[in-house]
Protein backbone atom coordinates (compact mmCIF):
# COMPACT_ATOMS: atom_id res chain seq x y z
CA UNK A 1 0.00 0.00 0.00
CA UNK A 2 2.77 2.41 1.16
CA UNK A 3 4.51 1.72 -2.45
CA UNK A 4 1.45 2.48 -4.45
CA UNK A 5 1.05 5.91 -2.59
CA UNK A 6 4.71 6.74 -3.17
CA UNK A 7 3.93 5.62 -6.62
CA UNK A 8 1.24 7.79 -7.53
CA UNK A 9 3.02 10.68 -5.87
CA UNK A 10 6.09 10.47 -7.96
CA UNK A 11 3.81 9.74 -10.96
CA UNK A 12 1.56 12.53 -10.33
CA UNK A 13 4.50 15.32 -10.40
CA UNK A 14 5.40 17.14 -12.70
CA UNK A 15 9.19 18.39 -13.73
CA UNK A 16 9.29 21.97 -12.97
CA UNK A 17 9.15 24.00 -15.94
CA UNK A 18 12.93 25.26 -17.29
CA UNK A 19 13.70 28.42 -16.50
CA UNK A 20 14.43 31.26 -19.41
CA UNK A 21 18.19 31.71 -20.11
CA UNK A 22 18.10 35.17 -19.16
CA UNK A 23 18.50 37.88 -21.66
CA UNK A 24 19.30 41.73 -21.15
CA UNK A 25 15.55 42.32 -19.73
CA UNK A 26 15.34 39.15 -17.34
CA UNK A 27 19.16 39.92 -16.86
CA UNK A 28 18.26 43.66 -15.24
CA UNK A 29 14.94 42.46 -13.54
CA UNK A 30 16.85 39.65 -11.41
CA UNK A 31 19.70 41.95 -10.41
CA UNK A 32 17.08 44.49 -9.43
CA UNK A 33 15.33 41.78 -7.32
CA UNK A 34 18.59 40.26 -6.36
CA UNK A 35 19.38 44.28 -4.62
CA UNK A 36 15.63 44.29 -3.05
CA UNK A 37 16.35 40.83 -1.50
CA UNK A 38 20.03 40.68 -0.25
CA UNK A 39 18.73 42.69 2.97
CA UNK A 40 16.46 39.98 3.74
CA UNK A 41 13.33 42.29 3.51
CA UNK A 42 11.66 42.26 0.21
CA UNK A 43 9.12 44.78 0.95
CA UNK A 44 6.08 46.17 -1.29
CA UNK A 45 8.02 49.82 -1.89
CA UNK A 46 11.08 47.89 -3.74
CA UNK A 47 8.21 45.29 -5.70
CA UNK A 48 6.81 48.33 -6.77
CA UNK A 49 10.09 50.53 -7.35
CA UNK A 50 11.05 47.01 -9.66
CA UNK A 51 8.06 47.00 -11.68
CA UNK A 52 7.93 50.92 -12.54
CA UNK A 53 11.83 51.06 -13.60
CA UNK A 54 11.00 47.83 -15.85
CA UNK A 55 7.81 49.57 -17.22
CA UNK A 56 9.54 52.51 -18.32
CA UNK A 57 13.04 50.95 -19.59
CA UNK A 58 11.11 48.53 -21.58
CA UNK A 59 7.73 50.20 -22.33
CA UNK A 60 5.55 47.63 -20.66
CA UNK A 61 1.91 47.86 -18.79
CA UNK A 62 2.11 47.22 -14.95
CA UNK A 63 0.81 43.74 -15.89
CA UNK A 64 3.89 42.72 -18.10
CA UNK A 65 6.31 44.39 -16.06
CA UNK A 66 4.84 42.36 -12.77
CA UNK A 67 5.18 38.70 -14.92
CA UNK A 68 8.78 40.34 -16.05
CA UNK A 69 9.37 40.81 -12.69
CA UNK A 70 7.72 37.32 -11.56
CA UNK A 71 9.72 35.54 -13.72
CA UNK A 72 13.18 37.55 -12.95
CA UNK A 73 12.49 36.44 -8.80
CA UNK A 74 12.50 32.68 -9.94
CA UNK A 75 15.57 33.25 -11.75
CA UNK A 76 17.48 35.10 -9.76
CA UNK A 77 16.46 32.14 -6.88
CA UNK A 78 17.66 29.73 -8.66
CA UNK A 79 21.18 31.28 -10.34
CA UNK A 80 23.00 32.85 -7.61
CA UNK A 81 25.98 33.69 -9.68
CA UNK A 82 25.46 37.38 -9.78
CA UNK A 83 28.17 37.58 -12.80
CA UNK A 84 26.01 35.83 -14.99
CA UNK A 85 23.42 38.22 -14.83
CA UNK A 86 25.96 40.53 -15.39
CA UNK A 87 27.72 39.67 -17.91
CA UNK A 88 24.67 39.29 -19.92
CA UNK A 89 24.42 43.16 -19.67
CA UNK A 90 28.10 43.86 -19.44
CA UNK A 91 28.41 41.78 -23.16
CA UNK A 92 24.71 43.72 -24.71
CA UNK A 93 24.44 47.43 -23.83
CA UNK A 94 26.90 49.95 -23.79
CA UNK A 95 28.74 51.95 -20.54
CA UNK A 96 26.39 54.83 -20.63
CA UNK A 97 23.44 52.24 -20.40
CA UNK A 98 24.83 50.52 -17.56
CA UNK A 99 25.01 53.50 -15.85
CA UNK A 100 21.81 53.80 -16.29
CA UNK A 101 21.16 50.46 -14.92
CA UNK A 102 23.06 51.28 -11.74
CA UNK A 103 21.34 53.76 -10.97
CA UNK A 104 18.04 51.86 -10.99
CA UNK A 105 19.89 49.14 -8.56
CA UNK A 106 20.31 52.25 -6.38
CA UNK A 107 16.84 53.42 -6.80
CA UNK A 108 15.84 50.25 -5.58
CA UNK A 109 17.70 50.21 -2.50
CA UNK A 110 16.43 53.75 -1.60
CA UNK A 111 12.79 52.13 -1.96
CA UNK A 112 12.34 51.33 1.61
CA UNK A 113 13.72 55.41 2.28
CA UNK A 114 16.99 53.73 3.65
CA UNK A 115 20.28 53.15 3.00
CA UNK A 116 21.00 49.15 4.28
CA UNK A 117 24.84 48.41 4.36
CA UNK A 118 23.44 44.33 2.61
CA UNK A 119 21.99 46.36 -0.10
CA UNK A 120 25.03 48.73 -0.70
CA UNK A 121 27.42 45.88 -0.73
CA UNK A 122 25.31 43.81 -3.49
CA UNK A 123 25.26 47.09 -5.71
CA UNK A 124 29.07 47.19 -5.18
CA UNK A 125 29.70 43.90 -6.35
CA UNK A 126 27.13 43.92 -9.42
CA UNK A 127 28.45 47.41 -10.51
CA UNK A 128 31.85 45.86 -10.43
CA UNK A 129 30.81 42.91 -12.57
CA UNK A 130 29.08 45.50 -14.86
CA UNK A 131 32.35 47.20 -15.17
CA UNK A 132 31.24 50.45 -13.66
CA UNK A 133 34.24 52.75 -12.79
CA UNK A 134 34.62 54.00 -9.44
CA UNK A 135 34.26 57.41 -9.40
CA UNK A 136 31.56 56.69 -11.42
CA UNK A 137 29.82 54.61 -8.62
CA UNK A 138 30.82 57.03 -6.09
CA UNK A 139 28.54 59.53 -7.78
CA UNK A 140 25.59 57.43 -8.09
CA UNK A 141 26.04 56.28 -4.54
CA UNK A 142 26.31 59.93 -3.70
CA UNK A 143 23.25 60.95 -5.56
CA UNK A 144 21.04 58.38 -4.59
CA UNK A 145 21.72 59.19 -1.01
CA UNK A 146 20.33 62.68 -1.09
CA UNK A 147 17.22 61.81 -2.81
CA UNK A 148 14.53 62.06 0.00
């Protein structure tokens, strides 16, 4: 009896669905989710901050920037090698637009109306795998810090 339930439970699963390689958009989306998350307090003000900045960078409706986003969380769960997600940027836009990204990663962070030393040290390390220049962070770290 106990081998025909165990049966029917391995029968009755089903292989979880394979994950997108990620691309430029799912690329941005998972960093900006990985930022959110690395203080252990994914609250509603970063979701939201997450699905604006992907609505306006890539023109979608709230409801495609949420599945965007939906889909980025899964990823970014189950690939914790942040260089992968940034290389995929690093390799497909150009320095200027990785600023740009950046600077969303510190939006993000500034969500929540506080600077969080997790949160800081996550945007260090992706800006360095994106190849951002110092100074260059030091002005966007600057920046986003006096934004009320």
């Amino acid at each position: 009896m106990l081998r025909e339930l165990l049966a029917r439970f391995a029968h009755d699963r089903h292989p979880p669905a394979a994950l997108p390689e990620p691309d430029a958009r799912l690329a941005l989306a998972a960093l900006l989710v990985r930022v959110a998350k690395s203080d252990h307090a994914y609250l509603f003000e970063e979701i939201s901050r997450i699905d604006r900045i992907l609505a306006a960078r890539f023109g979608l409706n709230p409801v495609e920037a949420a599945r965007l986003r939906a889909t980025a969380e899964k990823l970014e769960h189950d690939l914790p090698e942040t260089e992968r997600f940034a290389s995929v940027l690093r390799d497909s836009v150009d320095y200027a637009e990785r600023l740009g990204i950046a600077g969303a990663l510190w939006e993000v962070m500034m969500a929540d109306g506080k600077a969080d030393a997790e949160e800081e040290a996550a945007i260090a390390a992706i800006e360095h795998a994106l190849g951002i220049e110092e100074y260059d962070s030091a002005a966007l770290r600057d920046t986003a810090r006096s934004i009320p």
